[in-house]
Protein backbone atom coordinates (compact mmCIF):
# COMPACT_ATOMS: atom_id res chain seq x y z
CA UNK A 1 60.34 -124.78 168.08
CA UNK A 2 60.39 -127.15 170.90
CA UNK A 3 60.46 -125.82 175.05
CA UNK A 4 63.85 -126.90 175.57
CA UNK A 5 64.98 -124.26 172.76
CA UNK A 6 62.41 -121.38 173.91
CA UNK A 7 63.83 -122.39 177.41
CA UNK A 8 66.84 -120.41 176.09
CA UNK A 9 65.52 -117.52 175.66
CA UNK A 10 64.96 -116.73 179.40
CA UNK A 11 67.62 -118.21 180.24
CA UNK A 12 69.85 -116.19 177.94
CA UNK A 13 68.15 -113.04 179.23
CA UNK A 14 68.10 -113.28 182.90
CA UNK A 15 71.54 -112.20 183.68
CA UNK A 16 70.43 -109.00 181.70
CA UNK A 17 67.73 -108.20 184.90
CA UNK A 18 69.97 -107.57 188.19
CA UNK A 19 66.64 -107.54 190.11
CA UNK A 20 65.63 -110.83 189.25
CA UNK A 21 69.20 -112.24 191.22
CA UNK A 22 67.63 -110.93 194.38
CA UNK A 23 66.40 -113.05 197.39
CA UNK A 24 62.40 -111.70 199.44
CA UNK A 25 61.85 -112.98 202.55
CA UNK A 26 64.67 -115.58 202.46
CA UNK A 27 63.41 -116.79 199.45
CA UNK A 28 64.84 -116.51 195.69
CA UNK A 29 62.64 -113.91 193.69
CA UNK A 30 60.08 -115.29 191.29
CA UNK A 31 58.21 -112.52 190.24
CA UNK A 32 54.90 -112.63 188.36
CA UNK A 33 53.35 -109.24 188.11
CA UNK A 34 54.36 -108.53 184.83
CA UNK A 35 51.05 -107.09 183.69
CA UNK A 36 51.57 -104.50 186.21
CA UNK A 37 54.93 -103.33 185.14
CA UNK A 38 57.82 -105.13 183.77
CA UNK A 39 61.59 -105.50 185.15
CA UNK A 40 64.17 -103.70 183.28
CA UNK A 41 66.98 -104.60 181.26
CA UNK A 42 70.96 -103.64 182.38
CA UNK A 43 70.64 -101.98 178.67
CA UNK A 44 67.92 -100.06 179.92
CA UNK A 45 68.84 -99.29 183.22
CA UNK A 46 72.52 -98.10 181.81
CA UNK A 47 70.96 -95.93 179.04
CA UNK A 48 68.73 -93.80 181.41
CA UNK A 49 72.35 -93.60 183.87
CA UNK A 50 74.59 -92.14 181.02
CA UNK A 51 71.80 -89.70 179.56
CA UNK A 52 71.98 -88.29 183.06
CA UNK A 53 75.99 -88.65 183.64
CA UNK A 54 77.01 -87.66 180.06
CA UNK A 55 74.57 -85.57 178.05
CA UNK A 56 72.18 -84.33 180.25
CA UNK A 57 70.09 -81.15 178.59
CA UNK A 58 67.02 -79.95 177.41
CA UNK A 59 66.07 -80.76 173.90
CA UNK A 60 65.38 -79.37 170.69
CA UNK A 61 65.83 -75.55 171.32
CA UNK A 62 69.96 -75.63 172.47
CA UNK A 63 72.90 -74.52 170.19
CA UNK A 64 75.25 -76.41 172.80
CA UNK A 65 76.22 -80.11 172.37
CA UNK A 66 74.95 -81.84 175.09
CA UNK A 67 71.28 -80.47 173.57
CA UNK A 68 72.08 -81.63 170.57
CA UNK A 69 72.84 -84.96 171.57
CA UNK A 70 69.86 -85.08 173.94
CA UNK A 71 68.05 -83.88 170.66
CA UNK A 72 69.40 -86.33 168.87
CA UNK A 73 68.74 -89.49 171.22
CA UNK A 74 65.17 -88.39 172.10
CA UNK A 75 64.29 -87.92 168.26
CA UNK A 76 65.78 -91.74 167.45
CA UNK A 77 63.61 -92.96 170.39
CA UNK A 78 60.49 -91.71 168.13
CA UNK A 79 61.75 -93.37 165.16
CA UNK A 80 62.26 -96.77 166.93
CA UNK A 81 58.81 -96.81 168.38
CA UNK A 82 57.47 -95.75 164.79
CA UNK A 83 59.34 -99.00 163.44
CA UNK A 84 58.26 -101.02 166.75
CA UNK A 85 54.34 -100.95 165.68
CA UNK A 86 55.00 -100.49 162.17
CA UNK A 87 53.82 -96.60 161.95
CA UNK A 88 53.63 -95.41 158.23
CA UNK A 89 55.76 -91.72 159.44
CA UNK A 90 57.34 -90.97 162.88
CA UNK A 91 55.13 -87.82 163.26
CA UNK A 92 52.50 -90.61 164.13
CA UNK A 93 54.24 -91.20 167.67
CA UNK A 94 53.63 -88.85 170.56
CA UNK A 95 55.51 -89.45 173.51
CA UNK A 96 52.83 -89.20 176.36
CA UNK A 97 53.83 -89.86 180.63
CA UNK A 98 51.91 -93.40 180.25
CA UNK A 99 49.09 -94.46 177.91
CA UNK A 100 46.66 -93.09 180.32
CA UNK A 101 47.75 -89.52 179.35
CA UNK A 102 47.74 -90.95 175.58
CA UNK A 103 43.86 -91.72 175.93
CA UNK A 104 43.17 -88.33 177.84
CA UNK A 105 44.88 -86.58 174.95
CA UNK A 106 42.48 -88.18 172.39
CA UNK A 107 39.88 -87.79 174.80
CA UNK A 108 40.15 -84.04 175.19
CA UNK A 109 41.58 -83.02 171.81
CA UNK A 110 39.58 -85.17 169.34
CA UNK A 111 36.44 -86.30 171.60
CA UNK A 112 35.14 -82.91 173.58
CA UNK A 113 35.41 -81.32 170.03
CA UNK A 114 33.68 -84.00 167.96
CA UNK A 115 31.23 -85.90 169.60
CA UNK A 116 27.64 -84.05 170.53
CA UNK A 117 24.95 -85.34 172.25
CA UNK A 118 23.65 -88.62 171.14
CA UNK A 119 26.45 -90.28 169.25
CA UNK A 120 27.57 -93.08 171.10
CA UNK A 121 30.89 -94.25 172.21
CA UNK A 122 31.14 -97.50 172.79
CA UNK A 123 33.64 -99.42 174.97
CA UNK A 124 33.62 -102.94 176.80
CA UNK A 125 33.28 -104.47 180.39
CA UNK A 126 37.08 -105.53 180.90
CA UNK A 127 38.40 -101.72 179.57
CA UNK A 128 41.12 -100.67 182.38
CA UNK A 129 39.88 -97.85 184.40
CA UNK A 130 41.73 -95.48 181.96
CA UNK A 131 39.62 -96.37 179.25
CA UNK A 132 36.14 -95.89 180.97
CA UNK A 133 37.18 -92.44 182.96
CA UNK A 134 38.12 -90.34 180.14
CA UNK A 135 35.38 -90.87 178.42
CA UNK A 136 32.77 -90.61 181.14
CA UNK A 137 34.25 -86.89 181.16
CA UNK A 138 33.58 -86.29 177.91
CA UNK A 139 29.98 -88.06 177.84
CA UNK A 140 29.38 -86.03 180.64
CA UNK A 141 30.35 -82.79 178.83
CA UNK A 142 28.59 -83.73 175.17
CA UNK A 143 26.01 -85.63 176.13
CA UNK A 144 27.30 -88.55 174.14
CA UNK A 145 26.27 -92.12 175.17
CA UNK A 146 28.22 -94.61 176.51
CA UNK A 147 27.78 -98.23 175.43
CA UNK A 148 29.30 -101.71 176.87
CA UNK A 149 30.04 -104.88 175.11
CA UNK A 150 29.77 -107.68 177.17
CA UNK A 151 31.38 -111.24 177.19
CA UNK A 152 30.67 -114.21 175.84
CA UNK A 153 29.60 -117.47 177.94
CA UNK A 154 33.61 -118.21 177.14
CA UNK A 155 34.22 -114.86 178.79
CA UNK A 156 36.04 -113.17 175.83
CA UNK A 157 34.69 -110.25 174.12
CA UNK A 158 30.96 -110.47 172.84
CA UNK A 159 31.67 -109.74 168.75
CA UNK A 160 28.01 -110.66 168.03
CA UNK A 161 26.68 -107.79 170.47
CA UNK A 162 29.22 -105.51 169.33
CA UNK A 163 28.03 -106.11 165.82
CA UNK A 164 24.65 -105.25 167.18
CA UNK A 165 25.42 -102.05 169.19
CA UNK A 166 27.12 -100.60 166.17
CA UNK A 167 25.14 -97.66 164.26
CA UNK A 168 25.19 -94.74 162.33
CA UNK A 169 25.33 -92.94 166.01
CA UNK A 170 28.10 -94.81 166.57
CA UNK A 171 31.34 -91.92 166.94
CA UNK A 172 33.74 -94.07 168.41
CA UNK A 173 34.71 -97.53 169.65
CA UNK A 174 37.39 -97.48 172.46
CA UNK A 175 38.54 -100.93 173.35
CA UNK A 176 41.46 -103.19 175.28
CA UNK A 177 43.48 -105.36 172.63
CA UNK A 178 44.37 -107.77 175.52
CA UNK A 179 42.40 -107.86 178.67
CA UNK A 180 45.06 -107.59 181.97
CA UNK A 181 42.57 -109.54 183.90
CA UNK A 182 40.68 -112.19 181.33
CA UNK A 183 44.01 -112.56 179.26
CA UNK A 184 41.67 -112.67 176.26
CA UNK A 185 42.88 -111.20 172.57
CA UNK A 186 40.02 -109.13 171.40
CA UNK A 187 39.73 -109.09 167.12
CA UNK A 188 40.89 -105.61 166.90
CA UNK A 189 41.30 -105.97 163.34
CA UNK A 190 37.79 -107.20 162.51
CA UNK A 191 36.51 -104.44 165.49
CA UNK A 192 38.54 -101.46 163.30
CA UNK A 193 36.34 -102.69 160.35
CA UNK A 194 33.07 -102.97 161.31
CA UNK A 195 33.27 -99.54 162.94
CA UNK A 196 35.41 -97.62 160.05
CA UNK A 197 32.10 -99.35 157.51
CA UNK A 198 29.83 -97.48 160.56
CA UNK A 199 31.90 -94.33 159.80
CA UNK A 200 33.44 -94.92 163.65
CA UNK A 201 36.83 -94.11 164.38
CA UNK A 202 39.03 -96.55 166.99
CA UNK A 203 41.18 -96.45 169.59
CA UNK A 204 43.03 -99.74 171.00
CA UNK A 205 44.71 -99.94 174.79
CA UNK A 206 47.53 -101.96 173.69
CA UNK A 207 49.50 -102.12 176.97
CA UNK A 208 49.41 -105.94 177.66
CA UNK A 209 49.65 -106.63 173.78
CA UNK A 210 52.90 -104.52 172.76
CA UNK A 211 55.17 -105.67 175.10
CA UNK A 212 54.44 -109.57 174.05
CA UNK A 213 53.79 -109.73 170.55
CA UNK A 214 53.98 -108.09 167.31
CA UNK A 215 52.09 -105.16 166.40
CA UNK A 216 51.37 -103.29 163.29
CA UNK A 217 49.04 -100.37 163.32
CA UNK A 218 48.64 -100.67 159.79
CA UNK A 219 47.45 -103.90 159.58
CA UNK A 220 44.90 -103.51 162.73
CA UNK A 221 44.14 -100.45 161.07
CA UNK A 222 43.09 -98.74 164.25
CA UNK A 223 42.78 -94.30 163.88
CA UNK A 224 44.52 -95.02 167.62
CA UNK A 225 46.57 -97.13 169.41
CA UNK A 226 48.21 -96.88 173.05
CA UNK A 227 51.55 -98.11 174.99
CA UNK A 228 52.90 -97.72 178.38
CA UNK A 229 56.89 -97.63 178.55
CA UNK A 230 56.84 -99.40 181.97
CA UNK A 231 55.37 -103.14 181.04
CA UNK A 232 57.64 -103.00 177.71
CA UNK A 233 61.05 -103.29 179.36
CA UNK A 234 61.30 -99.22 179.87
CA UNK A 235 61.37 -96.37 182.68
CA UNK A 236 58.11 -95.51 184.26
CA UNK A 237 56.59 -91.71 183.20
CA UNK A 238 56.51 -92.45 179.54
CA UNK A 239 54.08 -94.06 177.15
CA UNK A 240 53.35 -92.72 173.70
CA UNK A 241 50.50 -92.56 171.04
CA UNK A 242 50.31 -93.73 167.59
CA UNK A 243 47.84 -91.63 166.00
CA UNK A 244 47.07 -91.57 161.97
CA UNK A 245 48.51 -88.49 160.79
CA UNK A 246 45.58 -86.98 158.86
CA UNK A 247 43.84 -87.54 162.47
CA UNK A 248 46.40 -85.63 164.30
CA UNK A 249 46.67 -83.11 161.77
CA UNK A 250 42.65 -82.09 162.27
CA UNK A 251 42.79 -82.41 166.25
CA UNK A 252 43.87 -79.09 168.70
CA UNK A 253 46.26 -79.89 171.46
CA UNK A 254 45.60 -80.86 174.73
CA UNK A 255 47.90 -78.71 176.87
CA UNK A 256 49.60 -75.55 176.17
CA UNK A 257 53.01 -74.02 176.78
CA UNK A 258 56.61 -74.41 175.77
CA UNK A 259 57.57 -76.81 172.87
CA UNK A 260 54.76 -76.97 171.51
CA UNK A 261 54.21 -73.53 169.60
CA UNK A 262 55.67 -72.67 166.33
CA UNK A 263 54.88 -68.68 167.55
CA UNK A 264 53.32 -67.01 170.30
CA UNK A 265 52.01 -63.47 170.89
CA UNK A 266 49.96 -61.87 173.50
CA UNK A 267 46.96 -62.55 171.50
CA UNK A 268 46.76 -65.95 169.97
CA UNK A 269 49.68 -68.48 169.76
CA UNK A 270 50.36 -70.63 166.42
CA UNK A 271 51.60 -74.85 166.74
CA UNK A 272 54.16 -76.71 166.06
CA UNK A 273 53.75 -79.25 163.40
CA UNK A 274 53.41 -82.94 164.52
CA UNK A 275 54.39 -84.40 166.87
CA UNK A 276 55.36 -81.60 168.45
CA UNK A 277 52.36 -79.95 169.10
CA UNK A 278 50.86 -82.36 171.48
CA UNK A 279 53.93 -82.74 173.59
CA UNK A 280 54.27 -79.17 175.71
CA UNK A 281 56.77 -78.60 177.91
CA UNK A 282 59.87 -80.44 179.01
CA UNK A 283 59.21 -83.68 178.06
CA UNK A 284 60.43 -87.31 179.93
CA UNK A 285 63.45 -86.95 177.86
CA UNK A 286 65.86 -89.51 179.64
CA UNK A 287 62.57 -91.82 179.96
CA UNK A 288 62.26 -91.36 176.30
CA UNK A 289 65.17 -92.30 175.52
CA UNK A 290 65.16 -95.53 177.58
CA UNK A 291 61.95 -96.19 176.24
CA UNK A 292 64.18 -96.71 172.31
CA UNK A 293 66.82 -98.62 174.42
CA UNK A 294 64.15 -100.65 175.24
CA UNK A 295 62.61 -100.82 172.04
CA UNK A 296 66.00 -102.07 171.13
CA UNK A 297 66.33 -104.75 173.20
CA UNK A 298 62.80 -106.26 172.41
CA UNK A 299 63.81 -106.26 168.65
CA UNK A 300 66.97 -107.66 169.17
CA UNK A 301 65.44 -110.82 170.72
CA UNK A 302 62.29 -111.01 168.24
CA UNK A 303 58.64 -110.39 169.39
CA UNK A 304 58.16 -113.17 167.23
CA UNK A 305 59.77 -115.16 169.68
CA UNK A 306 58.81 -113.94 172.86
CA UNK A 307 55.90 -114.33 171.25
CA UNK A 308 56.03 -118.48 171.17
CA UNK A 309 58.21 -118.63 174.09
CA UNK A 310 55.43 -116.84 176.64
CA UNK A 311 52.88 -119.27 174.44
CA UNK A 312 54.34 -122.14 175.81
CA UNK A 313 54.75 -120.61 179.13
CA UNK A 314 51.38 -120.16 179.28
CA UNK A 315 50.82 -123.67 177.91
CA UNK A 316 52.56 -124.97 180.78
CA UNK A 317 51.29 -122.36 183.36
CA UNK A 318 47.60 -123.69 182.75
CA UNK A 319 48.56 -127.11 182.96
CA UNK A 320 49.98 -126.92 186.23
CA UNK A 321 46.96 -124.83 187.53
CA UNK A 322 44.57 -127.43 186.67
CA UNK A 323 46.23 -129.38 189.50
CA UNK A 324 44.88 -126.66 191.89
CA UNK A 325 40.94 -127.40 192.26
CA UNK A 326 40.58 -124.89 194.49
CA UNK A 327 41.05 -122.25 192.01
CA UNK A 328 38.17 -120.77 189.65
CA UNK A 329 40.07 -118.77 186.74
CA UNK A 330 38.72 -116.01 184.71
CA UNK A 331 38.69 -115.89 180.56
CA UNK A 332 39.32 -118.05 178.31
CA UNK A 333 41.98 -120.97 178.61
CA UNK A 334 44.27 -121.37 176.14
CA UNK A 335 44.75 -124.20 173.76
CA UNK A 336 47.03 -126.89 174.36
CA UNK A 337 50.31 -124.65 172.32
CA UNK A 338 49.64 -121.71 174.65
CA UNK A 339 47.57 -119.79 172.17
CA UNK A 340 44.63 -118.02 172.35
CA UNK A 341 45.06 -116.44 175.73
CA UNK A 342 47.61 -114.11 177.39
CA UNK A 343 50.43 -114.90 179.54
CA UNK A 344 48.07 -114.46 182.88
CA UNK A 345 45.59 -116.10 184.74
CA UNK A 346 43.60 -113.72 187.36
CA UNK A 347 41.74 -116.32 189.73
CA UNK A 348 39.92 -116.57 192.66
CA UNK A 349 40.09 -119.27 195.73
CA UNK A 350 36.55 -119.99 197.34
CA UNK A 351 36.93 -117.63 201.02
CA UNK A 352 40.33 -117.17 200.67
CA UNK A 353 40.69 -113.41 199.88
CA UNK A 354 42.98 -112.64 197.05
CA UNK A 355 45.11 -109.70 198.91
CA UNK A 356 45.75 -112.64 201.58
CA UNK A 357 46.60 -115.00 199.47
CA UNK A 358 49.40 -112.82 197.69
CA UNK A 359 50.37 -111.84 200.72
CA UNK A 360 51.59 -115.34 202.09
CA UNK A 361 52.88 -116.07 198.32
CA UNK A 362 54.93 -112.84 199.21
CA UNK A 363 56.52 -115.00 201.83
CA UNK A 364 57.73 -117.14 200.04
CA UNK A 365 59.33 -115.07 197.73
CA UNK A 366 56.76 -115.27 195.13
CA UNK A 367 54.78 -111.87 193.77
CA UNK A 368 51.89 -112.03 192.55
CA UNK A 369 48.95 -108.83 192.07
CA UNK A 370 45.90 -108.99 194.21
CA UNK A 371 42.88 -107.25 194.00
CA UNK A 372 40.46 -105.72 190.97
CA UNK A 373 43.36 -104.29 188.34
CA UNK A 374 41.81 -101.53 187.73
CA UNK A 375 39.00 -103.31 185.82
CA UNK A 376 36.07 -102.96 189.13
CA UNK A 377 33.53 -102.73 186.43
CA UNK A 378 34.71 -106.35 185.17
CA UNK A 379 34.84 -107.56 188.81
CA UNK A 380 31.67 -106.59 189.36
CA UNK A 381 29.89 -108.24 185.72
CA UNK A 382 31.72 -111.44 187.12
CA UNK A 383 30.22 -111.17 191.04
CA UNK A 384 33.80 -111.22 192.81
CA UNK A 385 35.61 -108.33 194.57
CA UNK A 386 38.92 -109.74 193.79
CA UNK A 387 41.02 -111.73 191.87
CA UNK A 388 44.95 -113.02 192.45
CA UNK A 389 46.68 -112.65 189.08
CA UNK A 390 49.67 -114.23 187.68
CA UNK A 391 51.29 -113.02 184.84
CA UNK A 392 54.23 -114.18 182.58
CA UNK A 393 57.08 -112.53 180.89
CA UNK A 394 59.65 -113.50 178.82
CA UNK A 395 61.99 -113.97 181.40
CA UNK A 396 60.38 -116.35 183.33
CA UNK A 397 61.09 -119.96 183.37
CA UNK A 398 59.10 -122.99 183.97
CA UNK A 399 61.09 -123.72 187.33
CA UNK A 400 59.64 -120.06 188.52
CA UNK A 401 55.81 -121.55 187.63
CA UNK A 402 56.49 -124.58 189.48
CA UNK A 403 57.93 -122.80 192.74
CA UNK A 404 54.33 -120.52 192.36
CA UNK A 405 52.60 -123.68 192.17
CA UNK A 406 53.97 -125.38 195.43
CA UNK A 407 53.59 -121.96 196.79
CA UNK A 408 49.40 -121.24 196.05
CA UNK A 409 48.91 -125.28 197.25
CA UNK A 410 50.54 -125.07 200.44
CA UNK A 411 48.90 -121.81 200.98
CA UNK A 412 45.56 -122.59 200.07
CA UNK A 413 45.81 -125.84 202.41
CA UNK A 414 46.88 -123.45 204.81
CA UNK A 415 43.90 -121.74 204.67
CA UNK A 416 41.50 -124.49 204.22
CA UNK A 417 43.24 -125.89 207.32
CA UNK A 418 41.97 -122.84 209.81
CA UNK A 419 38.21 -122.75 207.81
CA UNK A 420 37.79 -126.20 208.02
C-alpha cells in the first residue's frame, strides 16, 4: 500500500473528530498527544449522548425497559472487546475505570494471596508508574522481590537479562507491550513463554499497543492483559481486563458490594460468577458502552490498517526529525517502512527544558506532552528529567508533522538565540 492511499485513511476520518476542526492560539489544531489520551469519534461522542437522553438506567437488576436496554448495550460492549483482542469467552473481560484499576485488581486479588516472601516479581525500567506501584504494595506486604530488566545499548527491552533473571522464584513477570516513552515493542509473546516454562504467570500493559494494532491474547498467550478506554477512541473512566478464565475463576474479588454477589447474609456473602464478581457496584455503564462504540469504529476501519498507515507516519515522522540536530531521541528508530517502533518519539533538546518547549509549540497551535510520562524510573536510568513527546494517531496527516516540524525549529532557534 503506497502513502498516497494510507493518506486516505485520515483523511476519510477527520471529519468524524469535531475537535480536530478547532483553531489554539490563532492557530489550526495539530494535536500530538495521542499516547496520553486519544480524540473521540462523532460515533462515540453520540453513543455516550443517547445512552444518557434515551435509555438511561441501571443495569442488570431492572424489570423496566430502559434497564433492559442499558443491560443489553453494556453486555454487547463486553462481547465486542472479547472479539477486539481475540478473548476465547466474554467472561474473560472485566470492565475496570482505566487499566490502572485493571492491574490493582490483579494486584490485590491474585498477588497479596499468592506470592510470599521470596518469589520474585519481575518488571522492567520503562513500566508506567501503574505497573511499578501496585506491586511495590504487594512486595511490601509479602515480602516478595522486585526485579528490573534493563535496556539494551539500542534502548529496547534487555531479552538476554530477562532470560537471566528468570527462576524457579520467579511468580510473576509484569511488563509494558509498548513503551509510551521509548516507543519500543517488547516480545511479549516470547516473554509469556519463557516465564509460563519458569512456571511464571504474565501480565501485559497494553495501553499504547491496543489502540494501534492488532491484538490477540491467545496468541501472546499472556494469563493478563490491560486496556484503557481513553487512548482507544473511547470515554475516559473505563478500561477493562482480559484475564484467562481458569485464572479468574481461582482469584477473590477486589472490592465488595452491590453487583457483585450472587447472595448475601449477615454472616458471609456468596459471588457472582464471572465477570461479575470483580465489577461491584454501579459500574461506568454509559462509558462502557462507548467504549463498544468505539470498539466499533476501530474495526470498521481495520487495525490492520491503522496499523500500516501510523507505520508510515512514523516512517515519515523520523525522517523529518533527523533534520532537527538539536534533538537527542529516546528508543529505538524505526526502519525505513515505519516498523519496529511506535508512533512516538519522546526527545530531549540540549538546555531547552521540555515543559518550555511544549509550551511555545502550544502557541502555535501544536500539542505536544512534556515532562517524565509517568515512567520517572526510566527518566532517571537515561540521566534526563524530561522528555517532549510526540505521538501519532491515525488521524494525523503528514501536513500536521510538517507544521510540528517548522514549529520545534523555529522554537529551538528561538531558544538557542537567547543562550547563545
Amino acid at each position: 500500500m503506497t502513502f498516497t492511499q494510507e493518506r486516505t485513511l485520515a483523511d476519510t476520518v477527520r471529519c468524524d473528530f469535531p475537535i480536530l476542526r478547532q483553531e489554539v492560539n490563532g492557530k489550526p489544531l495539530v494535536y500530538l498527544d495521542n499516547a496520553a489520551t486519544s480524540q473521540k469519534p462523532l460515533l462515540v461522542l453520540n453513543t455516550i449522548r443517547d445512552y444518557y437522553q434515551e435509555y438511561n438506567s441501571n443495569v442488570h437488576r431492572g424489570a423496566h425497559t430502559l434497564s433492559g436496554k442499558a443491560t443489553d448495550a453494556y453486555e454487547a460492549a463486553r462481547d465486542k472487546v472479547a472479539e477486539f483482542v481475540h478473548a476465547a469467552s466474554r467472561q474473560e473481560i472485566v470492565f475496570t475505570r482505566n487499566a490502572t484499576e485493571a492491574i490493582n485488581l490483579v494486584a490485590y486479588s491474585w498477588g497479596m494471596n499468592n506470592l510470599q516472601a521470596g518469589d520474585e516479581i519481575i518488571l522492567s525500567v520503562m513500566e508506567h508508574h501503574s505497573n511499578i506501584v501496585p506491586w511495590q504494595f504487594v512486595a511490601q506486604k509479602t515480602g516478595a522481590v522486585l526485579k528490573f530488566v534493563e535496556l539494551t545499548p539500542e534502548q529496547t527491552f534487555d531479552f538476554e537479562q530477562f532470560k537471566n533473571l528468570l527462576s524457579t522464584k520467579t511468580k510473576l513477570v509484569s511488563v509494558v507491550h509498548v513503551s509510551n516513552t521509548l516507543g519500543c515493542i517488547n516480545p511479549v509473546e516470547e516473554i509469556c513463554e519463557l516465564a509460563h516454562k519458569n512456571g511464571a504467570k504474565v501480565l501485559i500493559d497494553a495501553c499504547q499497543s491496543v489502540p494501534h494494532m492488532p491484538i490477540n491474547v491467545q496468541a501472546i498467550g499472556c494469563d493478563w492483559l490491560v486496556g484503557s478506554g481513553h487512548k482507544m477512541c473511547a470515554p475516559t473512566g473505563i478500561g477493562f481486563l482480559y484475564g484467562k478464565q481458569a485464572i479468574l475463576e481461582s482469584m477473590s474479588p477486589f472490592l465488595g458490594g452491590g453487583e457483585m454477589i450472587a447472595d448475601v447474609f449477615l454472616e458471609y456473602s456468596t459471588y457472582g460468577e464471572l465477570p461479575h464478581k470483580f465489577e461491584a457496584g454501579t459500574p461506568a455503564i454509559g462509558e462502557a458502552i462507548a467504549l463498544g462504540a468505539a470498539v466499533d469504529y476501530l474495526m470498521n476501519i481495520g487495525m490492520d490498517k491503522i496499523h500500516a498507515y501510523e507505520a508510515e507516519l512514523t516512517a515519515y515522522l523520523f525522517q523529518q526529525l533527523e533534520k532537527v540536530p538539536q534533538i537527542k531521541i529516546y528508543g529505538p528508530k524505526p526502519n525505513f517502512k515505519g516498523e519496529g517502533k511506535a508512533a512516538l518519539a519522546a526527545f530531549t533538546a540540549g538546555e531547552v527544558h521540555a515543559n518550555d518547549l511544549a509550551t511555545l509549540l502550544d502557541q502555535e497551535g501544536v500539542a505536544i506532552r512534556a515532562g517524565h510520562h509517568c515512567t520517572q524510573p526510566l527518566h532517571r536510568y537515561l540521566g534526563i528529567p524530561a522528555s517532549a513527546r510526540v505521538s501519532l494517531s491515525f488521524y494525523n496527516t503528514r501536513e500536521e508533522i510538517d507544521v510540528f516540524i517548522k514549529a520545534l525549529k523555529d522554537t529551538l532557534d528561538f531558544f538557542h538565540s537567547i543562550l547563545g
